[in-house]
Protein backbone atom coordinates (compact mmCIF):
# COMPACT_ATOMS: atom_id res chain seq x y z
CA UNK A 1 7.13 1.40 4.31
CA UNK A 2 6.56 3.17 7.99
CA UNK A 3 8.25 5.89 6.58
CA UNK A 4 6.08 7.09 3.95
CA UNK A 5 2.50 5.65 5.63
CA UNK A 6 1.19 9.58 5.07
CA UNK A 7 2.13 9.79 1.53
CA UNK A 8 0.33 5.99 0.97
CA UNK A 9 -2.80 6.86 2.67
CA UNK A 10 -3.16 10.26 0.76
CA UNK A 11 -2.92 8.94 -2.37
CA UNK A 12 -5.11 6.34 -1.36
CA UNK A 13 -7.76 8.55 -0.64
CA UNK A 14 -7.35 10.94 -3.40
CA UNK A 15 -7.54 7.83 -6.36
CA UNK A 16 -10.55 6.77 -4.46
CA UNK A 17 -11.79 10.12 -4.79
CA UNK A 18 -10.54 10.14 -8.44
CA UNK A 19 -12.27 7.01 -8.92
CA UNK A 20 -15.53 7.56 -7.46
CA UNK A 21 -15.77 10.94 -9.42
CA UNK A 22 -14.88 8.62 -12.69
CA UNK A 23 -17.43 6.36 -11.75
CA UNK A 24 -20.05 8.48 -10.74
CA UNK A 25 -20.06 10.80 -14.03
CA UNK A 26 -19.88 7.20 -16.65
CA UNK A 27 -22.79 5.73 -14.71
CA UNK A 28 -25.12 8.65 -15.06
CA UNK A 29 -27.06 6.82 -18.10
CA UNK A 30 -26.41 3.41 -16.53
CA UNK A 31 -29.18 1.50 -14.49
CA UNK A 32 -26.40 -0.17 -12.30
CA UNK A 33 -26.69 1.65 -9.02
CA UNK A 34 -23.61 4.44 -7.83
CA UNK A 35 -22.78 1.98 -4.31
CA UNK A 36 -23.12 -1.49 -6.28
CA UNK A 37 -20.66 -0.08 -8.71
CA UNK A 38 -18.37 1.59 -5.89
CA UNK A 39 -18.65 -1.99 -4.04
CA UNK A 40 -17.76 -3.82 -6.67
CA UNK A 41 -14.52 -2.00 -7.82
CA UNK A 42 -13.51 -2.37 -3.67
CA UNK A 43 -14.20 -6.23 -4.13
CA UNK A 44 -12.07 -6.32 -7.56
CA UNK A 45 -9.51 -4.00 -6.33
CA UNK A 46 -9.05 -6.35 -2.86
CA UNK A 47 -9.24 -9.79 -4.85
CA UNK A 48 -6.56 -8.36 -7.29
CA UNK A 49 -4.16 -7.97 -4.18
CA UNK A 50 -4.76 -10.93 -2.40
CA UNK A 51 -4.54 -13.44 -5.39
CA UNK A 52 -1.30 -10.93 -6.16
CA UNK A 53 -2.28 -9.55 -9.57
CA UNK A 54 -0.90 -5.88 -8.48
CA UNK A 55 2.17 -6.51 -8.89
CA UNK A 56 5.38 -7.64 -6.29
CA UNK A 57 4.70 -7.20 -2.60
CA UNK A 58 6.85 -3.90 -3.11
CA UNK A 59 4.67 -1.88 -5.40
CA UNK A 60 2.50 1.10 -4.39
CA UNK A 61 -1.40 -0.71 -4.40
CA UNK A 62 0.51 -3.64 -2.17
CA UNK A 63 1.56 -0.77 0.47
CA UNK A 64 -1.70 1.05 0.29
CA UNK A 65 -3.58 -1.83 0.66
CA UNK A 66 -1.79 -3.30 3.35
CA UNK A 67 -1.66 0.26 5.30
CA UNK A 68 -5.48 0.96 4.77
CA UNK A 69 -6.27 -2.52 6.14
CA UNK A 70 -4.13 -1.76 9.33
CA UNK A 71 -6.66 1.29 10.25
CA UNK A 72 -8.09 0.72 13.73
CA UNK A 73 -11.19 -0.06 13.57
CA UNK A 74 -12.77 2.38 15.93
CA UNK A 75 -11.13 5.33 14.11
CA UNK A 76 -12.92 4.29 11.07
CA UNK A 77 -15.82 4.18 13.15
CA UNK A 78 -15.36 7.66 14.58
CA UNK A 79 -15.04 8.76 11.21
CA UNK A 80 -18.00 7.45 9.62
CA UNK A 81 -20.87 7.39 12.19
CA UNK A 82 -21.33 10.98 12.93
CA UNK A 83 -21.38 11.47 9.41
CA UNK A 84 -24.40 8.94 8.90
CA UNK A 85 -25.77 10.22 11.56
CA UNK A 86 -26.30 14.08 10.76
């Protein structure tokens, strides 16, 4: 897997792109709010790996998962905060 850590992470970012685009233009008549929506597909999507429903501990949401949860916490916070901020 620490071979291909840069391909896992940029697909991981681009389906969460994908998704949130998906998500964004089907709840546009919906009166379930954009970040309860978002929060709740993170929720499903990290249940589904820990109870193991994506598959063997070899497939592609396994890795991704398991690299995106090794992030230092810092650098996500590095990230984020000047964002929120301006």
């Amino acid at each position: 897997m620490s071979d291909h850590v840069g391909i896992i992470i940029l697909l991981f970012v681009v389906g969460a792109l994908l998704i949130g685009a998906v998500l964004r233009q089907g709840l546009k008549r919906s009166a379930i709010p954009y970040s309860v929506a978002l929060l709740l597909i993170g929720l499903l999507i990290g249940l589904a790996e820990r109870w193991g429903l994506g598959g063997s501990s070899d497939s592609m949401l396994s890795q991704t998962v398991a690299a995106v949860a090794d992030i230092d916490p810092m650098l996500i916070l590095f990230i984020f905060l000047p964002t929120l901020i301006f």
